[in-house]
Protein backbone atom coordinates (compact mmCIF):
# COMPACT_ATOMS: atom_id res chain seq x y z
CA UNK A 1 -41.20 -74.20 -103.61
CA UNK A 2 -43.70 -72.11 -102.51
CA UNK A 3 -42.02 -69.39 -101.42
CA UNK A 4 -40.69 -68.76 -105.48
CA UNK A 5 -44.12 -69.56 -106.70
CA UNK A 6 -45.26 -66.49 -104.35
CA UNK A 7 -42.42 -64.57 -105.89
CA UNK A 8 -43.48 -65.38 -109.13
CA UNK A 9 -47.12 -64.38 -108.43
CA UNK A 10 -46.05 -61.16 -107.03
CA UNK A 11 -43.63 -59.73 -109.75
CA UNK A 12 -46.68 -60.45 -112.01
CA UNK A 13 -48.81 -58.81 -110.22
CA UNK A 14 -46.22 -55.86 -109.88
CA UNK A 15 -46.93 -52.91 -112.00
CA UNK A 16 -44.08 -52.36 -114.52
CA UNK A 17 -43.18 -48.80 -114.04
CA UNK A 18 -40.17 -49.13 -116.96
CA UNK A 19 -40.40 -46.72 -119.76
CA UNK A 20 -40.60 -49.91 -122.06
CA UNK A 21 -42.49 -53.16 -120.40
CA UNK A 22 -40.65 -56.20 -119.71
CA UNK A 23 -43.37 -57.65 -122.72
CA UNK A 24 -42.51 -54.78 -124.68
CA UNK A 25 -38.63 -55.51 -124.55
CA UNK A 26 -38.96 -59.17 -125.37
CA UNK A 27 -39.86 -57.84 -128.95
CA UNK A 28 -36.96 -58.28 -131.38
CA UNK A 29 -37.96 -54.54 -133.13
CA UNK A 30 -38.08 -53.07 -130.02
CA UNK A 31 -34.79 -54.90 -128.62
CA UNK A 32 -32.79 -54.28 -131.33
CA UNK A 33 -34.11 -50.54 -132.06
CA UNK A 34 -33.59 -49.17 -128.43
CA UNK A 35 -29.78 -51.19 -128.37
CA UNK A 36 -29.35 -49.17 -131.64
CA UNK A 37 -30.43 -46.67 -130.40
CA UNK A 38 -27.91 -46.49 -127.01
CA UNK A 39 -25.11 -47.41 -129.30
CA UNK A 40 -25.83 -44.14 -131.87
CA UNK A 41 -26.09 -42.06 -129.03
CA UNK A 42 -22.74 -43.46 -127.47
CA UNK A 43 -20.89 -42.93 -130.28
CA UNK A 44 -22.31 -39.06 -130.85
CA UNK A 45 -21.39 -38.40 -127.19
CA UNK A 46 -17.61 -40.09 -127.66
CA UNK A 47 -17.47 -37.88 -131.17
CA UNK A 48 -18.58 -34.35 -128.99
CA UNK A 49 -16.82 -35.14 -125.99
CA UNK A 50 -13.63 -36.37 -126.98
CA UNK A 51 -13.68 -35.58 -130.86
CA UNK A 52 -12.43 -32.01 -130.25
CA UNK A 53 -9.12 -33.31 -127.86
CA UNK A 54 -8.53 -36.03 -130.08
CA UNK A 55 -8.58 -33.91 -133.18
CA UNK A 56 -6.58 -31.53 -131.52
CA UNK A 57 -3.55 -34.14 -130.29
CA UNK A 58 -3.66 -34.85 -134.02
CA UNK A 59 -3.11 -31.56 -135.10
CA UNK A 60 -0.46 -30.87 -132.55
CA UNK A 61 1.96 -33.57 -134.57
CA UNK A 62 0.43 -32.82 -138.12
CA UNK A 63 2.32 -30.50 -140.51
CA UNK A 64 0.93 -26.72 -140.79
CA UNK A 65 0.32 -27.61 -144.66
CA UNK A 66 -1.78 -30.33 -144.29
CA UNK A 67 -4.52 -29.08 -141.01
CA UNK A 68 -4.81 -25.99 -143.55
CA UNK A 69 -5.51 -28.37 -146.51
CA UNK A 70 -7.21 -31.28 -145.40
CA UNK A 71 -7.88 -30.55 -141.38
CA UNK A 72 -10.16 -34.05 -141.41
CA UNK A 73 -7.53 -36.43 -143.15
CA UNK A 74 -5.23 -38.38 -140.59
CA UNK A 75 -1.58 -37.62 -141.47
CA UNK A 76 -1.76 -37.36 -144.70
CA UNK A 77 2.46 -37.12 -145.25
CA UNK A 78 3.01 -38.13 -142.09
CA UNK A 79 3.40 -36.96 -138.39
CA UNK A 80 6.27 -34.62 -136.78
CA UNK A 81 6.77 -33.55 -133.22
CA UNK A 82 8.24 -30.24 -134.29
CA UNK A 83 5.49 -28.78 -133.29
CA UNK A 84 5.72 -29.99 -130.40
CA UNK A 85 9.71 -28.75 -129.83
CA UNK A 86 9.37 -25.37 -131.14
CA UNK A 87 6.04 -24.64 -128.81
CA UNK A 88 7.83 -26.09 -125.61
CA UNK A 89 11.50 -24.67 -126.09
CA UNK A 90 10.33 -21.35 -129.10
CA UNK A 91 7.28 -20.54 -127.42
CA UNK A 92 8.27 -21.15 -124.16
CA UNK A 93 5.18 -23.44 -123.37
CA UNK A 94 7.34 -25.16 -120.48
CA UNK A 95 7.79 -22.03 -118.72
CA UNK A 96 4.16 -20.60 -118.99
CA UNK A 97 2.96 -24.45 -118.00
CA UNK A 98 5.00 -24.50 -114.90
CA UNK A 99 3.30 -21.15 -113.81
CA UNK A 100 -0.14 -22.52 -114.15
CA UNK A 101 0.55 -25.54 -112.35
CA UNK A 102 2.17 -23.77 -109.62
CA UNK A 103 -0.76 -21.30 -109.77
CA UNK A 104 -3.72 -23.93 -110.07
CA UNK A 105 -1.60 -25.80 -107.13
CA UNK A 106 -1.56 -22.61 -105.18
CA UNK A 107 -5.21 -21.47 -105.83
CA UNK A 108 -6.02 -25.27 -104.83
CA UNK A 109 -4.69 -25.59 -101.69
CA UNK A 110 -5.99 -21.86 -100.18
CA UNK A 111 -9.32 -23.17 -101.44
CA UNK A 112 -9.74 -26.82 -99.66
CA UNK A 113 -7.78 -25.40 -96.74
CA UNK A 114 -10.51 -22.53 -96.09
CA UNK A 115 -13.65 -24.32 -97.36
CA UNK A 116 -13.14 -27.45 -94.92
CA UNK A 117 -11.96 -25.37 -92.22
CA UNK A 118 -14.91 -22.87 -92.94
CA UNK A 119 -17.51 -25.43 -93.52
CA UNK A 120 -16.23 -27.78 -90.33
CA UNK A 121 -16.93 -24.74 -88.07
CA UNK A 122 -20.31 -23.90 -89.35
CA UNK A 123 -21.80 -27.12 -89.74
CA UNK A 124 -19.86 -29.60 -86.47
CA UNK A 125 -18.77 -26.78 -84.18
CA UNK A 126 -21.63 -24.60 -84.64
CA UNK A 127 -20.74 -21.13 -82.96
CA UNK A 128 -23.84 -18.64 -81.74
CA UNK A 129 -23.28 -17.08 -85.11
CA UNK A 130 -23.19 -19.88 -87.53
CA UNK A 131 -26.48 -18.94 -89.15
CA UNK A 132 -25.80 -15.33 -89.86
CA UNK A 133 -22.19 -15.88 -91.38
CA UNK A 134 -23.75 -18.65 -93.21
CA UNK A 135 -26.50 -16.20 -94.21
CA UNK A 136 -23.57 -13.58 -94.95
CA UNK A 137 -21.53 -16.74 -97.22
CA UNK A 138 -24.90 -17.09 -99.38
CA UNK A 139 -25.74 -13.43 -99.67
CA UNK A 140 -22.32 -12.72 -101.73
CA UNK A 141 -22.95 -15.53 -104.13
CA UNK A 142 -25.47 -13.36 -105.32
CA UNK A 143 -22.74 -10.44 -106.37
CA UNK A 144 -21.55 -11.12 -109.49
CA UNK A 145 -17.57 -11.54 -109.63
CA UNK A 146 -16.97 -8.81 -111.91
CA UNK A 147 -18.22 -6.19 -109.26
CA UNK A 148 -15.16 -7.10 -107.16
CA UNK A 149 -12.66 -6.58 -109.58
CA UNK A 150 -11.59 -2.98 -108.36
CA UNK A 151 -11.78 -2.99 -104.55
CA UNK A 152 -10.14 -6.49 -105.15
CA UNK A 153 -7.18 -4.68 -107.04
CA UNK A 154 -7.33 -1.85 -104.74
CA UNK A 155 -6.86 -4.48 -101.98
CA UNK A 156 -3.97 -6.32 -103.83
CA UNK A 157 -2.61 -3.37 -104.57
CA UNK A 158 -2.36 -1.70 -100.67
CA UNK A 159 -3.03 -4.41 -98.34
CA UNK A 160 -4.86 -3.45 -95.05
CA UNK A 161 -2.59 -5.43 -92.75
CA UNK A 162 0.76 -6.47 -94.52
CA UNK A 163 0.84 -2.89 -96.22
CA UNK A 164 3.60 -4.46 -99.20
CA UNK A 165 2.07 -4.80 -102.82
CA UNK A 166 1.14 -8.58 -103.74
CA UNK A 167 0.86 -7.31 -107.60
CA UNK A 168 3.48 -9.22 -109.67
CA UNK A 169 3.10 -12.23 -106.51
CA UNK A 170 1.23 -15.51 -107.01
CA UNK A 171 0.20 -14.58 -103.52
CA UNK A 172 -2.49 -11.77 -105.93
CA UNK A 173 -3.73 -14.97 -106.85
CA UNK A 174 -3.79 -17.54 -104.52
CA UNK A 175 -5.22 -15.26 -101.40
CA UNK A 176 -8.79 -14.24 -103.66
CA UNK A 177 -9.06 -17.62 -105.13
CA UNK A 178 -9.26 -18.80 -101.53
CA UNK A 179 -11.80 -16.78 -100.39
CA UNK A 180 -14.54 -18.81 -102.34
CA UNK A 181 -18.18 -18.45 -100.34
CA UNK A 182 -19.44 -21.05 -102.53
CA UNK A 183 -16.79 -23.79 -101.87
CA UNK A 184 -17.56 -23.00 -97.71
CA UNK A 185 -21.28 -23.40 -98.70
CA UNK A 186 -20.68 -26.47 -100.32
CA UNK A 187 -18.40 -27.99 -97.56
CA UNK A 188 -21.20 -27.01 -95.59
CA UNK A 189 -24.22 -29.05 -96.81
CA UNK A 190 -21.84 -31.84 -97.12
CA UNK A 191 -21.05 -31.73 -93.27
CA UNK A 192 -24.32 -30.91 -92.67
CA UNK A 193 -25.44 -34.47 -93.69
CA UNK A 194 -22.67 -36.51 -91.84
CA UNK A 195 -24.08 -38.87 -88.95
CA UNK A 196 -23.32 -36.73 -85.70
CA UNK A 197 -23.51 -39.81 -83.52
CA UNK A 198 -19.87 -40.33 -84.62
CA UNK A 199 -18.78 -36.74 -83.49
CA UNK A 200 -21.13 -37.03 -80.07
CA UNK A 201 -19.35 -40.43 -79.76
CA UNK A 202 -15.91 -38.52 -80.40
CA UNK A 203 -16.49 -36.09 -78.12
CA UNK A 204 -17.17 -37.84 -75.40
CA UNK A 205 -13.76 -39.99 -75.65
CA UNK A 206 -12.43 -36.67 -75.18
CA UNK A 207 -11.40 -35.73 -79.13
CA UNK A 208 -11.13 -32.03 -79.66
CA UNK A 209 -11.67 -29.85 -82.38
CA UNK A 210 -9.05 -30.80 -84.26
CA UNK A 211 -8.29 -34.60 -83.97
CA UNK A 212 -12.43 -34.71 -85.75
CA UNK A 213 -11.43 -32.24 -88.25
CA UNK A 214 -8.45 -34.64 -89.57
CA UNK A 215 -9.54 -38.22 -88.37
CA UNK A 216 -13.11 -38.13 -88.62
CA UNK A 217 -14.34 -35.05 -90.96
CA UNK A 218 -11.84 -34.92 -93.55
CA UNK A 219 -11.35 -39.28 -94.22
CA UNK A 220 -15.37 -38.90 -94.81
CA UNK A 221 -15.07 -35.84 -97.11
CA UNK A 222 -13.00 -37.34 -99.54
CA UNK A 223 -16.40 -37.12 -102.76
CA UNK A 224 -17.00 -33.85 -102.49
CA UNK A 225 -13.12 -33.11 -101.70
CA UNK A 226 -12.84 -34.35 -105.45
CA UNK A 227 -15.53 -32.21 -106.22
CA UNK A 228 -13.98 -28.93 -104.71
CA UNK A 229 -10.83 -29.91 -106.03
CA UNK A 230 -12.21 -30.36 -110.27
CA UNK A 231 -13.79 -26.98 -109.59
CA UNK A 232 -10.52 -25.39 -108.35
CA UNK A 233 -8.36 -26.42 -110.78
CA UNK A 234 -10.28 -26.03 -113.87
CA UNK A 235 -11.09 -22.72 -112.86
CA UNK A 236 -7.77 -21.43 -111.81
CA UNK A 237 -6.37 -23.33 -115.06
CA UNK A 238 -8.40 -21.16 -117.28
CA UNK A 239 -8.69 -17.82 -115.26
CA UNK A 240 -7.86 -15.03 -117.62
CA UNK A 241 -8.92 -11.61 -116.78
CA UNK A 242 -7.68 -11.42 -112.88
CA UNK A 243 -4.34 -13.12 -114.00
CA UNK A 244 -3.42 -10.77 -116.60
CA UNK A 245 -4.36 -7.65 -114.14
CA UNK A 246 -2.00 -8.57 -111.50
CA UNK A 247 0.67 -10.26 -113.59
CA UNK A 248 2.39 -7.45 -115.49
CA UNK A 249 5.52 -9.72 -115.62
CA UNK A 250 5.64 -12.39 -119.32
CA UNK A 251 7.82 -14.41 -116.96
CA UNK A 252 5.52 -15.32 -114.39
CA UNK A 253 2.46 -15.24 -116.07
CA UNK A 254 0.15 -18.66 -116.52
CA UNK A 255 -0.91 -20.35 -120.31
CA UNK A 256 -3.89 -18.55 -120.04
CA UNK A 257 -2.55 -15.33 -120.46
CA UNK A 258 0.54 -16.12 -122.60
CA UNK A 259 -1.38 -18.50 -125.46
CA UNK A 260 -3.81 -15.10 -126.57
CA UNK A 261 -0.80 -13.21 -126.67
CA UNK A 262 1.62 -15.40 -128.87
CA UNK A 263 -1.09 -16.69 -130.85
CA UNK A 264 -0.98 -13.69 -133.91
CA UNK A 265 2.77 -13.88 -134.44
CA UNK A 266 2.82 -18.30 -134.22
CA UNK A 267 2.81 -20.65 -137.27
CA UNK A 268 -0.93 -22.57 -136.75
CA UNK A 269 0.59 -25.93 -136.38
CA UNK A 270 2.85 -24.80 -133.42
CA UNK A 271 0.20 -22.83 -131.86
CA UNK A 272 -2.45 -26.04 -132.00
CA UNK A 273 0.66 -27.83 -130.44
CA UNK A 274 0.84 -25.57 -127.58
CA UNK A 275 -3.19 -25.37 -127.06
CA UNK A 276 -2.78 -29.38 -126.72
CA UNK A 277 0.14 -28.72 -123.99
CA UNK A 278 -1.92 -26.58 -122.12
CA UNK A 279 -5.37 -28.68 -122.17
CA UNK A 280 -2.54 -31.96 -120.34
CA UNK A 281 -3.29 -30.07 -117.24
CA UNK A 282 -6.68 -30.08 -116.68
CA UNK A 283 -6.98 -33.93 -118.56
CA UNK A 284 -4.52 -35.07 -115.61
CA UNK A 285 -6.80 -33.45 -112.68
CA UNK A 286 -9.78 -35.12 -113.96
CA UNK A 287 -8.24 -38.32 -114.16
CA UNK A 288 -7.10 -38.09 -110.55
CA UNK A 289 -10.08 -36.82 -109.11
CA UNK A 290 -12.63 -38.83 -110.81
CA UNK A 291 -13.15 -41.32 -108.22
CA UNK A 292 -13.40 -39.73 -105.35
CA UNK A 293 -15.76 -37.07 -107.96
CA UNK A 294 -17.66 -40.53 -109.08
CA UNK A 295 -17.81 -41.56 -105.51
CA UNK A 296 -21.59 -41.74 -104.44
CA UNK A 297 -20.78 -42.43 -100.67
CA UNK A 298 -17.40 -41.37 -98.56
CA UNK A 299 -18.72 -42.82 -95.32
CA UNK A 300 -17.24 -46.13 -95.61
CA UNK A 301 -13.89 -45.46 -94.30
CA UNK A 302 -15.35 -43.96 -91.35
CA UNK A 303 -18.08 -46.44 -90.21
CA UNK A 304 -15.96 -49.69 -90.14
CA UNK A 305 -16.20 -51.11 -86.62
């Protein structure tokens, strides 16, 4: 009993830091305003965030006629897929989606691969050198990517080592999307800030290099691992200019490219349809990364016991 009268006294006696006061909330104007308030500002952020996507799947199955008429009315005579069939079979929309997925697969993979290998040696195995690559890794962030566009080509074009032309290869894009400084940075700081009592304690069971990389590193990675991967895949999903330099071939080349291309001599309503095909791709990544994106902590897994 007196222990909660002693609470009682001391949240009293507490200052109330709160934007509004506890005394302040218990007034009905002042409830009911501010949960008015949150509820006008949820549905403005819903309307900006999703409006556009939503608006746009609606359009997709909407005759031409009517989103040139009345773009705002929902299905006025009706809904049709045909949009839909002529941009995936006409348009070839299956094709083109197929490349970006196997090019946004691609471009992910050289990415996490490098950056966790990159960032594990900097950060855990710490060479002599660490510090002046790492100085190196930050100094190019500061060049901006449009610089690198011709020795890049020039480099795709005559390869130092392999001496055989990647142009017209996904390999033009997959190799420069994995050399990404500021995914190794990133991997980086995130090592940087994992408990090294577990690696001193893995090292001296006798784990090498590699057995932490994959049972230790990588299971506590897995938030900014979403992170990396979000970044990689929107930005290889929407990668234009690089893309349409090394891709002289219609067959192989991603939505990205193709949509621009097709869109002048394309009804509206089957161009709208293909636009929604090609936004499914980056929807899905989101929705699979999100967690581990959302994910405040990923030492959990690697604590336990």
């Amino acid at each position: 009993m007196a222990t909660t009268e002693a609470r009682l006294l001391t949240d009293r006696q507490a200052p109330d830091t709160a934007l509004v006061s506890s005394a302040d909330w218990r007034r009905p104007a002042v409830r009911y305003g501010l949960g008015g308030a949150h509820i006008v500002l949820l549905v403005l952020l819903f309307v900006a965030g999703l409006g556009p996507i939503l608006w746009l799947a609606k359009a997709a199955i909407t005759p031409t006629s009517d989103t040139l008429s009345t773009p705002m009315a929902l299905f006025p005579h009706g809904g049709t897929f045909d949009n839909l069939r002529h941009a995936w079979t006409d348009l070839r929309v299956g094709r083109y989606f197929w490349n970006t997925v196997v090019l946004a697969f691609g471009s992910w993979l050289c990415q996490i691969v490098v950056a966790t290998t990159g960032g594990f040696a900097l950060s855990i195995l710490k060479p002599k050198y660490a510090s002046i690559i790492t100085g190196l890794l930050l100094t190019t962030l500061f060049v901006p990517a449009i610089v690198l566009l011709v020795p890049l080509y020039i480099e795709i074009v005559h390869p130092p080592v392999v001496h055989h032309s990647f142009v017209n290869s996904y390999w033009a894009i997959w190799l420069p999307a994995g050399a990404s400084a500021f995914n190794v940075v990133l991997m980086k700081r995130f090592f940087d800030n994992l408990p090294r009592e577990i690696f001193e304690a893995a090292r001296v069971d006798g784990a090498s290099g590699f057995r932490m990389f994959f049972s230790i590193t990588l299971p506590m990675s897995r938030p900014i691992l979403g992170v990396v991967s979000i970044f990689a895949l929107l930005a290889s999903w929407k990668d234009f200019l690089w893309p349409l330099l090394v891709l002289s071939d219609t067959n192989g080349q991603p939505l990205s490219v193709r949509l621009p291309a097709i869109q002048a001599q394309t009804e509206l309503g089957v161009f709208l349809a293909a636009l929604f095909l090609a936004s499914i791709g980056p929807i899905i990544g989101f929705l699979i990364f999100q967690r581990s994106f959302l994910r405040g902590s990923g030492l959990s897994g690697a604590v336990k016991g």
